[in-house]
PDB file of N, CA and C in Angstrom:
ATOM      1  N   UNK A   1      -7.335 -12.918 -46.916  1.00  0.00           N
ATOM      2  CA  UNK A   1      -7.007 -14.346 -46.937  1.00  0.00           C
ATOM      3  C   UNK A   1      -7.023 -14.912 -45.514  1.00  0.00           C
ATOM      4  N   UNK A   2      -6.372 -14.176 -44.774  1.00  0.00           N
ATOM      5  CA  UNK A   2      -6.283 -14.598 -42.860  1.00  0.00           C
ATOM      6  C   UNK A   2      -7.707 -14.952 -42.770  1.00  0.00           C
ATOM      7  N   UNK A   3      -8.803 -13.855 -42.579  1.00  0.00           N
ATOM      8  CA  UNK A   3      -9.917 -13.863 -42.520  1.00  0.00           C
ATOM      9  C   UNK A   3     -10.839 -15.019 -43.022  1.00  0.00           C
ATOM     10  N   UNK A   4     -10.538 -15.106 -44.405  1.00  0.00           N
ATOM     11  CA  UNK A   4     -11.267 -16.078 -44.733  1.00  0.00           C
ATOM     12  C   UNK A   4     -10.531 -17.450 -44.282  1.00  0.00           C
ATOM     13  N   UNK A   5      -9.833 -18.000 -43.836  1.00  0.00           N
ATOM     14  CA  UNK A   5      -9.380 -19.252 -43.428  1.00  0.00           C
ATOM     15  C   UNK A   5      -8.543 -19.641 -44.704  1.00  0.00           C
ATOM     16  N   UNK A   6      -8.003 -18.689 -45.846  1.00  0.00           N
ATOM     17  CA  UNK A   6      -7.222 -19.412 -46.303  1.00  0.00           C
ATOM     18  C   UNK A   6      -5.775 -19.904 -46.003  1.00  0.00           C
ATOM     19  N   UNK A   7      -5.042 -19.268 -45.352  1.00  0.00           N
ATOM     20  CA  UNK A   7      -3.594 -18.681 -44.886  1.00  0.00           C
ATOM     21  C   UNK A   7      -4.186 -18.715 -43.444  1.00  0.00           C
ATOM     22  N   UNK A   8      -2.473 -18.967 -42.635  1.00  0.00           N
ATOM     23  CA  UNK A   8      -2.199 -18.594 -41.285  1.00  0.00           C
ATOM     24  C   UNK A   8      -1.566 -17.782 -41.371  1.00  0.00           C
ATOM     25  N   UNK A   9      -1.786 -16.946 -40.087  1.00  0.00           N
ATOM     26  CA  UNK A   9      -1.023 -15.836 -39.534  1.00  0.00           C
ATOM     27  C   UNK A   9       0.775 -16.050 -40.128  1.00  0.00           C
ATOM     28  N   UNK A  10       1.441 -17.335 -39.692  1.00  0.00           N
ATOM     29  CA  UNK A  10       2.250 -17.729 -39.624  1.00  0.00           C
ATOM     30  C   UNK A  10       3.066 -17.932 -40.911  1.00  0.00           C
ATOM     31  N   UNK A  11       1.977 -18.741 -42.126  1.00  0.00           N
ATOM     32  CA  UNK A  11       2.314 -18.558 -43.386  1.00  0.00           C
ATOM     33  C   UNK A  11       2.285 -17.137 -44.212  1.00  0.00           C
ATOM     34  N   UNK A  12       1.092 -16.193 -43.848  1.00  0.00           N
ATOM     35  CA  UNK A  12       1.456 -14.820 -44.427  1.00  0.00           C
ATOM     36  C   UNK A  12       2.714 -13.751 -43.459  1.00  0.00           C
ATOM     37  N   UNK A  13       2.767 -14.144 -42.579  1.00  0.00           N
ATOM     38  CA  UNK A  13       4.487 -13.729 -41.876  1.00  0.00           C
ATOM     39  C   UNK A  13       5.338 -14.334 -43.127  1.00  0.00           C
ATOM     40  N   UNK A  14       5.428 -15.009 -43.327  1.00  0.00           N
ATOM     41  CA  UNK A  14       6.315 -15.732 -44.240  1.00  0.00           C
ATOM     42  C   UNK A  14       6.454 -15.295 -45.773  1.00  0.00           C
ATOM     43  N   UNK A  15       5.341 -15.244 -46.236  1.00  0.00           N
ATOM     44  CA  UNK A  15       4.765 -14.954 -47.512  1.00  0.00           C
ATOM     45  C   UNK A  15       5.344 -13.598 -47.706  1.00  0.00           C
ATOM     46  N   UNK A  16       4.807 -12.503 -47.154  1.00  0.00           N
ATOM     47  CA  UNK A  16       5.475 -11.214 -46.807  1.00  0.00           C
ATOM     48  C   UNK A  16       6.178 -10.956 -46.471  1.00  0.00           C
ATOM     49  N   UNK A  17       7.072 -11.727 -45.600  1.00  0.00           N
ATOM     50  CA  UNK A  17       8.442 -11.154 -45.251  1.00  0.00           C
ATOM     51  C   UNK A  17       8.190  -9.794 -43.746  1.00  0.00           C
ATOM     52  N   UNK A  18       7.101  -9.958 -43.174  1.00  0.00           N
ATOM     53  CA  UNK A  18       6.958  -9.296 -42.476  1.00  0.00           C
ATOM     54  C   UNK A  18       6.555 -10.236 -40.787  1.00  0.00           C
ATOM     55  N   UNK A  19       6.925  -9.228 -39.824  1.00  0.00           N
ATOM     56  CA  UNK A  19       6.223  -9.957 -38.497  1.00  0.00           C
ATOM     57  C   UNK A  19       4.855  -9.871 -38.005  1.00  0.00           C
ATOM     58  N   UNK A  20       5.101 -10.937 -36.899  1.00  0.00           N
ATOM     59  CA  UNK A  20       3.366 -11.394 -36.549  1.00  0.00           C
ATOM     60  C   UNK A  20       2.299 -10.500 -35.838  1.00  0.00           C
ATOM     61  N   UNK A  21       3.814  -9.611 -35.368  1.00  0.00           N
ATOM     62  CA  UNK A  21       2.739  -8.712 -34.312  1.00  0.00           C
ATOM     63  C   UNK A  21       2.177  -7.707 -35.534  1.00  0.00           C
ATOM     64  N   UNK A  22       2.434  -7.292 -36.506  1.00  0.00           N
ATOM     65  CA  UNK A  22       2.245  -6.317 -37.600  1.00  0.00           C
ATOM     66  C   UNK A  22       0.859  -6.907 -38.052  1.00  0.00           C
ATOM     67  N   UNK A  23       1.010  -7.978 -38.377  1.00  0.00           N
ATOM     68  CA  UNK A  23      -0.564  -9.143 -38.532  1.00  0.00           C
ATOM     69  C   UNK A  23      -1.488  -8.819 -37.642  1.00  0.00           C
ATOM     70  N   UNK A  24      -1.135  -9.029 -36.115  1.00  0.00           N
ATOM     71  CA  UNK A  24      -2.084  -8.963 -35.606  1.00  0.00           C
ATOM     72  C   UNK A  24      -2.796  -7.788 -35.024  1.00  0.00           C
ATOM     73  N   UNK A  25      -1.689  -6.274 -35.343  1.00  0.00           N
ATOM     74  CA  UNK A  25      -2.119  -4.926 -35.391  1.00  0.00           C
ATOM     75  C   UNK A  25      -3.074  -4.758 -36.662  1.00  0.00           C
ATOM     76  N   UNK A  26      -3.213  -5.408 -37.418  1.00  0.00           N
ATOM     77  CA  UNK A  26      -3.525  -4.909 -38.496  1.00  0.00           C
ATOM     78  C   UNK A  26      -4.824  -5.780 -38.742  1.00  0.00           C
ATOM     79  N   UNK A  27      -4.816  -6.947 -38.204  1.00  0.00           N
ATOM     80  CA  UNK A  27      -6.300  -7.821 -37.785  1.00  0.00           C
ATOM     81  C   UNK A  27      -7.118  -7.031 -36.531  1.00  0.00           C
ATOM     82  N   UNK A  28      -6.671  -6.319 -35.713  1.00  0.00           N
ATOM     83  CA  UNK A  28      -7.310  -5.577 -34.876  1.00  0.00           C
ATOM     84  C   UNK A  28      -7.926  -4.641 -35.206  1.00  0.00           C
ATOM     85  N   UNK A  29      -6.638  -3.438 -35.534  1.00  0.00           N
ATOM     86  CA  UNK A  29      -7.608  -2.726 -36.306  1.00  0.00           C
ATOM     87  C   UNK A  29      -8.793  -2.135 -37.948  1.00  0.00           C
ATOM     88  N   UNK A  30      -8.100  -3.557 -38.742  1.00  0.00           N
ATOM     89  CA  UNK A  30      -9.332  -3.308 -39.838  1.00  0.00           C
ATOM     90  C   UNK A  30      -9.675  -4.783 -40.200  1.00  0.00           C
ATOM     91  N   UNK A  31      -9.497  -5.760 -39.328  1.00  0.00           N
ATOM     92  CA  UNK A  31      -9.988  -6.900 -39.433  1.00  0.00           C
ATOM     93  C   UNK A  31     -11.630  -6.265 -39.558  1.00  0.00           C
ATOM     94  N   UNK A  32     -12.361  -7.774 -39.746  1.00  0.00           N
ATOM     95  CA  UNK A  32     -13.789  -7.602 -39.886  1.00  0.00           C
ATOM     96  C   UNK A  32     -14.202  -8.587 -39.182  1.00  0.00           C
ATOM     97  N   UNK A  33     -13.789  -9.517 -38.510  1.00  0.00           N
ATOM     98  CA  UNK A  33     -13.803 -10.296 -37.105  1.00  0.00           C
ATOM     99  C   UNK A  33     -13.840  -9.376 -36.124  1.00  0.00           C
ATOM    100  N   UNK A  34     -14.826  -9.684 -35.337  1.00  0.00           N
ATOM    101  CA  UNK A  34     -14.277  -9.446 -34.109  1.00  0.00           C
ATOM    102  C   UNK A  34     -13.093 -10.021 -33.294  1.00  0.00           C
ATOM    103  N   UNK A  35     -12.750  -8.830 -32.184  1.00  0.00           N
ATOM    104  CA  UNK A  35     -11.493  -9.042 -31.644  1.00  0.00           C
ATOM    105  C   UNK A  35     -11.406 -10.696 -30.985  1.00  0.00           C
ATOM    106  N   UNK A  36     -12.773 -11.277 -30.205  1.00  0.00           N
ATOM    107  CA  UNK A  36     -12.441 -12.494 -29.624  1.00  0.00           C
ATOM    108  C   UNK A  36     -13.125 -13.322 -30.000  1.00  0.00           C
ATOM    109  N   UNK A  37     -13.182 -13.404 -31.337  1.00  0.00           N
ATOM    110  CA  UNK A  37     -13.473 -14.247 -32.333  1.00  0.00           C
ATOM    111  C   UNK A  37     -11.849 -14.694 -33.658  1.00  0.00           C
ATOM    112  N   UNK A  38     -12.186 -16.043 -34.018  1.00  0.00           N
ATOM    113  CA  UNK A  38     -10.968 -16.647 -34.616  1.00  0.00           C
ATOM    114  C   UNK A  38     -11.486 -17.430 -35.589  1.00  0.00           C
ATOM    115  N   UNK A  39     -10.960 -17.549 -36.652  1.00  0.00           N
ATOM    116  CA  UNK A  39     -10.827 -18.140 -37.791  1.00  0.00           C
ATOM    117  C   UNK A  39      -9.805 -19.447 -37.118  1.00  0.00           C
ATOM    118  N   UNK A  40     -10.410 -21.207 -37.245  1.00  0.00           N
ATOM    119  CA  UNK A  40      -9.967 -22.261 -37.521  1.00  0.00           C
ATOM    120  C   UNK A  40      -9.573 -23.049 -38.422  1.00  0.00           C
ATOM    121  N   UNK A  41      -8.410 -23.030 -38.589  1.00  0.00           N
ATOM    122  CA  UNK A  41      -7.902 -23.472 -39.910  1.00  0.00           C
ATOM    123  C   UNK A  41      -7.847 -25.241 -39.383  1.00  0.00           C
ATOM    124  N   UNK A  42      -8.590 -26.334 -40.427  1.00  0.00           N
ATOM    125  CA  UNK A  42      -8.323 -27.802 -40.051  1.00  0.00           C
ATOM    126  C   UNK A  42      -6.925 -28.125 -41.189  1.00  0.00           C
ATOM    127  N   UNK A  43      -6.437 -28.681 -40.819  1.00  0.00           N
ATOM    128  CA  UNK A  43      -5.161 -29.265 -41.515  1.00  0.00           C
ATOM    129  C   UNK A  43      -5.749 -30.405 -42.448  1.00  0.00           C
ATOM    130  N   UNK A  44      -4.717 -30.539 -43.604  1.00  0.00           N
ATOM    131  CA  UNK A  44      -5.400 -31.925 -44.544  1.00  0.00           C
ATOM    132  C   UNK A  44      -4.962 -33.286 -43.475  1.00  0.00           C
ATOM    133  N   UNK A  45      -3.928 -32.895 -42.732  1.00  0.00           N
ATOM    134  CA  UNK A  45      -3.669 -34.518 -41.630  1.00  0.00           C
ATOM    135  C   UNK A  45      -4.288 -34.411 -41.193  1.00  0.00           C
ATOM    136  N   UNK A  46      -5.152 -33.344 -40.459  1.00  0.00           N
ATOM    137  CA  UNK A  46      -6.431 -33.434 -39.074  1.00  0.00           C
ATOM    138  C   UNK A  46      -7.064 -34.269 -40.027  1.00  0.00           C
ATOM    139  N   UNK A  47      -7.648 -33.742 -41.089  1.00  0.00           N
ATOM    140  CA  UNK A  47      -8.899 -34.276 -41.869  1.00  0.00           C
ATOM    141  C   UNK A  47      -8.864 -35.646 -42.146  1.00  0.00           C
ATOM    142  N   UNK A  48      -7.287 -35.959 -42.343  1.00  0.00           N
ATOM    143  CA  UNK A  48      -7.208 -37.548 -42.971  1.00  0.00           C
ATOM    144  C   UNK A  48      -7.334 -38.510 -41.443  1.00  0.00           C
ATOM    145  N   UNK A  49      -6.957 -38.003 -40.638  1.00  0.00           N
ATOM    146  CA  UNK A  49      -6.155 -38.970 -39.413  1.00  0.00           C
ATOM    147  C   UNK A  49      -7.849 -38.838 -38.607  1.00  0.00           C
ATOM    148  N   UNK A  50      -8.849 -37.852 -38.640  1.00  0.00           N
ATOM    149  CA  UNK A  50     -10.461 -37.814 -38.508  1.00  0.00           C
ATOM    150  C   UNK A  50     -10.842 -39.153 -39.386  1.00  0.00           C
ATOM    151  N   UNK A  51     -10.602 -38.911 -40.606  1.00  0.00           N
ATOM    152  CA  UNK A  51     -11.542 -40.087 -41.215  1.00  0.00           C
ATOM    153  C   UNK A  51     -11.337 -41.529 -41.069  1.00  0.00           C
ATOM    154  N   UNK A  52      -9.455 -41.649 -41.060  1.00  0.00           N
ATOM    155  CA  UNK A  52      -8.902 -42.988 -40.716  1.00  0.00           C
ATOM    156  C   UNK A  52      -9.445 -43.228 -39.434  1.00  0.00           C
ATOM    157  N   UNK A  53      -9.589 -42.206 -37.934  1.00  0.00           N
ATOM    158  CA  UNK A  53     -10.332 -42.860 -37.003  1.00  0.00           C
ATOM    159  C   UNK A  53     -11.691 -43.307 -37.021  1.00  0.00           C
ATOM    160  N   UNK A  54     -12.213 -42.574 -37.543  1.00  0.00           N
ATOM    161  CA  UNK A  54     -13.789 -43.034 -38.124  1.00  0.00           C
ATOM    162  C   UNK A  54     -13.883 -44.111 -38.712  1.00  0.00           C
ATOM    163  N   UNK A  55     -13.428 -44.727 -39.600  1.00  0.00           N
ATOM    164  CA  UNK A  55     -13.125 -45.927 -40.296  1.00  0.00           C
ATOM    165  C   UNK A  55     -12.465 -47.321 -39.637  1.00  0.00           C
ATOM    166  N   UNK A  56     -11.586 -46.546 -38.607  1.00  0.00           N
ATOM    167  CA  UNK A  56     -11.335 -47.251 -37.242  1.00  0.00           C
ATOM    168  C   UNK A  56     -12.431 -47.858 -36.742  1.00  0.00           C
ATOM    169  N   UNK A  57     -13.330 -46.757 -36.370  1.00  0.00           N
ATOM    170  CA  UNK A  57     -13.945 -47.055 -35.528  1.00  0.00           C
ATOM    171  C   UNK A  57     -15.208 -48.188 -35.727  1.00  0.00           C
ATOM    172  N   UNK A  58     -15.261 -47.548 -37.189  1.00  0.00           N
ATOM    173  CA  UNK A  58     -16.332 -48.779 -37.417  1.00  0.00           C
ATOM    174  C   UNK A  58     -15.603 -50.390 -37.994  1.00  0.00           C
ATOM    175  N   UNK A  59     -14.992 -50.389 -37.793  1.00  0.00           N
ATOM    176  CA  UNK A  59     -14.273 -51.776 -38.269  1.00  0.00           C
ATOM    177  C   UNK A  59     -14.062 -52.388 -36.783  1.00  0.00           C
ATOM    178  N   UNK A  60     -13.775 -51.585 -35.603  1.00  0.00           N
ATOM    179  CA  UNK A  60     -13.773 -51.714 -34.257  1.00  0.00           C
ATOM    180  C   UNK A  60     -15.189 -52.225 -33.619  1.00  0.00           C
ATOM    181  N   UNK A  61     -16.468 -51.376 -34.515  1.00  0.00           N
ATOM    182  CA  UNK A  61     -17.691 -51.711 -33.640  1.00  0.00           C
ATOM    183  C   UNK A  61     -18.441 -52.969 -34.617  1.00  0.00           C
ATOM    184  N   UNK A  62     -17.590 -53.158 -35.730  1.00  0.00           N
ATOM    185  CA  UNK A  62     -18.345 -54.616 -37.010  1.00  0.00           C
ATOM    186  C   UNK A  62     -17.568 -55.541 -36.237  1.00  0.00           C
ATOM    187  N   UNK A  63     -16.330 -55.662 -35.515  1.00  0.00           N
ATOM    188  CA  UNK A  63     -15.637 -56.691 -34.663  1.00  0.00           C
ATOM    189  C   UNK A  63     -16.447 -57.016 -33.512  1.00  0.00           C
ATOM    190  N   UNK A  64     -17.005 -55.896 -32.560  1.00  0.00           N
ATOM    191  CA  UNK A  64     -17.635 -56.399 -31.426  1.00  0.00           C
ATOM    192  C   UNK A  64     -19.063 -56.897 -31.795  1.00  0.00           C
ATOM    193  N   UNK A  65     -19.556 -56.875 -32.924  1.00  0.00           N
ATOM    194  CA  UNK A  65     -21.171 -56.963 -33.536  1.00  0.00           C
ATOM    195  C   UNK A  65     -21.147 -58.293 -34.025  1.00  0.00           C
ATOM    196  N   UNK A  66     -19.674 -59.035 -34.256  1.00  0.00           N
ATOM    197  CA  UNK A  66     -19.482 -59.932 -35.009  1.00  0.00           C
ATOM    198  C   UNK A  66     -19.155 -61.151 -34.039  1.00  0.00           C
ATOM    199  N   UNK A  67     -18.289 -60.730 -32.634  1.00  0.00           N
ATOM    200  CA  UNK A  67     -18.436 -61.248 -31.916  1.00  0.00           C
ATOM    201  C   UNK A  67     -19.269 -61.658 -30.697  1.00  0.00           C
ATOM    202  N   UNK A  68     -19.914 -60.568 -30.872  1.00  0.00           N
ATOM    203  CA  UNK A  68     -21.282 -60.705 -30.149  1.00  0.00           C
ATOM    204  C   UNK A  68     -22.252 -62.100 -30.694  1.00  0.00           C
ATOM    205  N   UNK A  69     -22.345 -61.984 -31.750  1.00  0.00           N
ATOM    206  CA  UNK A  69     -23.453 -62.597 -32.764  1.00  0.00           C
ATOM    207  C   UNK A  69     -22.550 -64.114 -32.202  1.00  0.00           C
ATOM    208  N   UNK A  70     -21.340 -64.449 -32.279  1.00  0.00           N
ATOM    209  CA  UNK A  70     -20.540 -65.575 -32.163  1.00  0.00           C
ATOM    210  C   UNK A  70     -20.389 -66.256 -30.872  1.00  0.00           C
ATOM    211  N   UNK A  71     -20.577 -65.072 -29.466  1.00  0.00           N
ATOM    212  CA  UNK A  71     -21.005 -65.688 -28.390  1.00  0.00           C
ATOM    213  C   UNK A  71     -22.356 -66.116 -28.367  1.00  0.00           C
ATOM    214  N   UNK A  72     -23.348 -65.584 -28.650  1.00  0.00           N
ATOM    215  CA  UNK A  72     -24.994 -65.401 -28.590  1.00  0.00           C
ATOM    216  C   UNK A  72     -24.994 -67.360 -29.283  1.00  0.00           C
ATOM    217  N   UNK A  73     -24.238 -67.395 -30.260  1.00  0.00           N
ATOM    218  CA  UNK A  73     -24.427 -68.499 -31.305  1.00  0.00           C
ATOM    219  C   UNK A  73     -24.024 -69.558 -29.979  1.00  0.00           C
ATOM    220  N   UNK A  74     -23.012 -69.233 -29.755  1.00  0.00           N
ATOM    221  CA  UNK A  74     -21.829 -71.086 -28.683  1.00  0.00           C
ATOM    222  C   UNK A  74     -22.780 -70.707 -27.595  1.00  0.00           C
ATOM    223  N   UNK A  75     -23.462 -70.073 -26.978  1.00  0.00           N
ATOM    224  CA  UNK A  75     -24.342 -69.760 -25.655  1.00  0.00           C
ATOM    225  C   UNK A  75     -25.260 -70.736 -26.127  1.00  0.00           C
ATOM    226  N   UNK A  76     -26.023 -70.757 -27.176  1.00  0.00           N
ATOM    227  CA  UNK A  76     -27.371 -71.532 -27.819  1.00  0.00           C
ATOM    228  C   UNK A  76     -26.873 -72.761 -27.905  1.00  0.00           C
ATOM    229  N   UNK A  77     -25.749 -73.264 -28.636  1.00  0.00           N
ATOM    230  CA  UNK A  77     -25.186 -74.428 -28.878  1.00  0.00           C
ATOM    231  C   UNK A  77     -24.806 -75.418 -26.933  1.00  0.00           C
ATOM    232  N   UNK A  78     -24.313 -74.501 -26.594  1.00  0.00           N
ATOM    233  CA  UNK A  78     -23.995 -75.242 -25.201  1.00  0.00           C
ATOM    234  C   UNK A  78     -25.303 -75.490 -24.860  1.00  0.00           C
ATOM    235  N   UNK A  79     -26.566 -74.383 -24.706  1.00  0.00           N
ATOM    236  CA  UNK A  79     -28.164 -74.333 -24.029  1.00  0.00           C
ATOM    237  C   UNK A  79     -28.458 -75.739 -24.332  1.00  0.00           C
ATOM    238  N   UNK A  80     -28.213 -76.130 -26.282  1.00  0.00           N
ATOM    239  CA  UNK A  80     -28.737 -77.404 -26.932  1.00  0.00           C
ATOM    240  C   UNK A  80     -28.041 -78.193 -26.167  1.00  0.00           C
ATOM    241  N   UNK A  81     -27.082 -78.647 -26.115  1.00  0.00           N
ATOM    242  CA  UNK A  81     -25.927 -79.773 -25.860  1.00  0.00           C
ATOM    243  C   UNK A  81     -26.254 -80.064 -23.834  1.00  0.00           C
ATOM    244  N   UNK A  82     -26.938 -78.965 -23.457  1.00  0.00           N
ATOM    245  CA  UNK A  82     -27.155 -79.323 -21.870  1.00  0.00           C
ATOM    246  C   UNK A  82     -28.844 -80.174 -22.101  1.00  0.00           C
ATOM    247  N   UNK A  83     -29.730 -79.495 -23.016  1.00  0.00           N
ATOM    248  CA  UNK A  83     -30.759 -80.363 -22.943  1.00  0.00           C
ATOM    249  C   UNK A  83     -30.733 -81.533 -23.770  1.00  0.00           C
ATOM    250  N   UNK A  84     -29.777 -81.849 -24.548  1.00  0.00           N
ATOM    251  CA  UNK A  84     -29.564 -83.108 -25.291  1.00  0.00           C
ATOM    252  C   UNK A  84     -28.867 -84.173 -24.389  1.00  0.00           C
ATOM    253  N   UNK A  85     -28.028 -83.620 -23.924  1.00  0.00           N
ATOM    254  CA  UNK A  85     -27.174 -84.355 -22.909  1.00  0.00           C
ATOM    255  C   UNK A  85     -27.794 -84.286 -21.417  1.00  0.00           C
ATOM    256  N   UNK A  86     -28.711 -83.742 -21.002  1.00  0.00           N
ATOM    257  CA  UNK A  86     -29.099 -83.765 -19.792  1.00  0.00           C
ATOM    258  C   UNK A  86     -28.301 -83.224 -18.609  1.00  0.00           C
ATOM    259  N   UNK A  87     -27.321 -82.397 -18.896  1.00  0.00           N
ATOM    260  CA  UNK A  87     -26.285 -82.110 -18.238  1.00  0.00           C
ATOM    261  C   UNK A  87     -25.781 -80.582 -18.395  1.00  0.00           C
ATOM    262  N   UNK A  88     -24.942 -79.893 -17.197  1.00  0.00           N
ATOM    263  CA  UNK A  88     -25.012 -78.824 -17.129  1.00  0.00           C
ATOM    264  C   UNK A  88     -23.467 -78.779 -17.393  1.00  0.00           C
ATOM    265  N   UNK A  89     -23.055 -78.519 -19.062  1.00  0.00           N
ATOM    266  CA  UNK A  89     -21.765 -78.271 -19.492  1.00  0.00           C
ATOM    267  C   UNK A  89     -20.801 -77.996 -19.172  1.00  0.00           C
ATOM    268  N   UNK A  90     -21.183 -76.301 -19.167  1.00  0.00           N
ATOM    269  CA  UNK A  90     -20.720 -75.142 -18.252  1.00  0.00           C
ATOM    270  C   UNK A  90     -20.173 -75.723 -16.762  1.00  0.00           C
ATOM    271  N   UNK A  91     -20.776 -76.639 -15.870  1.00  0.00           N
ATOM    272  CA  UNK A  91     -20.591 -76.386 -14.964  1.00  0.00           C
ATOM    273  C   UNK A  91     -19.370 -77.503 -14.812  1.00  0.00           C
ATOM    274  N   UNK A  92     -19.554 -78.296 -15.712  1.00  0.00           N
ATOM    275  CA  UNK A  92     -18.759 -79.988 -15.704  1.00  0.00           C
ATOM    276  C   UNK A  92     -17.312 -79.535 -16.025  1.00  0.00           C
ATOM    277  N   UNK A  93     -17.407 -78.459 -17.053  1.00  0.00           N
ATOM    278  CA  UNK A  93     -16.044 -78.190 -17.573  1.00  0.00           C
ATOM    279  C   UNK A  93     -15.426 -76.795 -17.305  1.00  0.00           C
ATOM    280  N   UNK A  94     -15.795 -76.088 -16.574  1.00  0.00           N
ATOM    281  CA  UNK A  94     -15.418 -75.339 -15.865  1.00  0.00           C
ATOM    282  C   UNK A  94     -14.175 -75.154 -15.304  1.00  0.00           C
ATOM    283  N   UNK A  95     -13.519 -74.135 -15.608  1.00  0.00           N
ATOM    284  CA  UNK A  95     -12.004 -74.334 -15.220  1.00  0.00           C
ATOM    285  C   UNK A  95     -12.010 -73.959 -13.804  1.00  0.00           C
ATOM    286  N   UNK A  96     -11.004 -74.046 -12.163  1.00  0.00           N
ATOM    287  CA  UNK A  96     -11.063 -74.012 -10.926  1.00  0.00           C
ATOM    288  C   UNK A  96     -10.157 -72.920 -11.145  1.00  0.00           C
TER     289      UNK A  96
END
C-alpha cells in the first residue's frame, strides 16, 4: 500500500499500531523502490486548492482581456473625438 501511493508512512504507523522507523526498515530492506526514490502522495486539498487556482487564474486573465479590449475601445473613441473636434483631448484635460 506505502508503495503504491495508497497510505502514508504516517497513516500505516497508525493503522498498525506500530513505529515509523520499523516502516522505514522494512521499506529499505524489501521495499521495491529504490532507496532514493519516493512515492508522492497529492492530498484531495492540494488537488482542490490546484484547480480553484486555475480557475482563478483564468477569471484573472478574462479580466485583463476584457479590460484591455475596453482601453483599446476609449483610446479609438478619444483618436475620433480629437479628429472631430480638431483638438488634442488628452492633452486639454490632462490632470497636472
Amino acid at each position: 500500500m506505502l508503495e503504491q501511493g495508497d497510505i502514508t508512512p504516517t497513516e500505516l504507523c497508525k493503522l498498525y499500531g506500530m513505529a515509523s522507523s520499523t516502516i522505514y526498515r522494512w521499506k529499505k530492506k524489501h521495499g521495491s523502490l529504490p532507496a532514493n526514490e519516493r512515492v508522492v502522495l497529492e492530498k484531495d486539498s492540494d488537488r482542490y486548492r490546484s484547480s480553484h487556482l486555475l480557475k482563478h487564474i483564468k477569471e484573472l486573465e478574462a479580466m485583463v482581456g476584457r479590460t484591455q479590449m475596453e482601453l483599446s475601445y476609449f483610446r479609438a473613441v478619444i483618436q475620433q473625438a480629437n479628429q472631430v473636434y480638431g483638438t488634442d483631448i488628452e492633452k486639454k484635460f490632462k490632470k497636472k
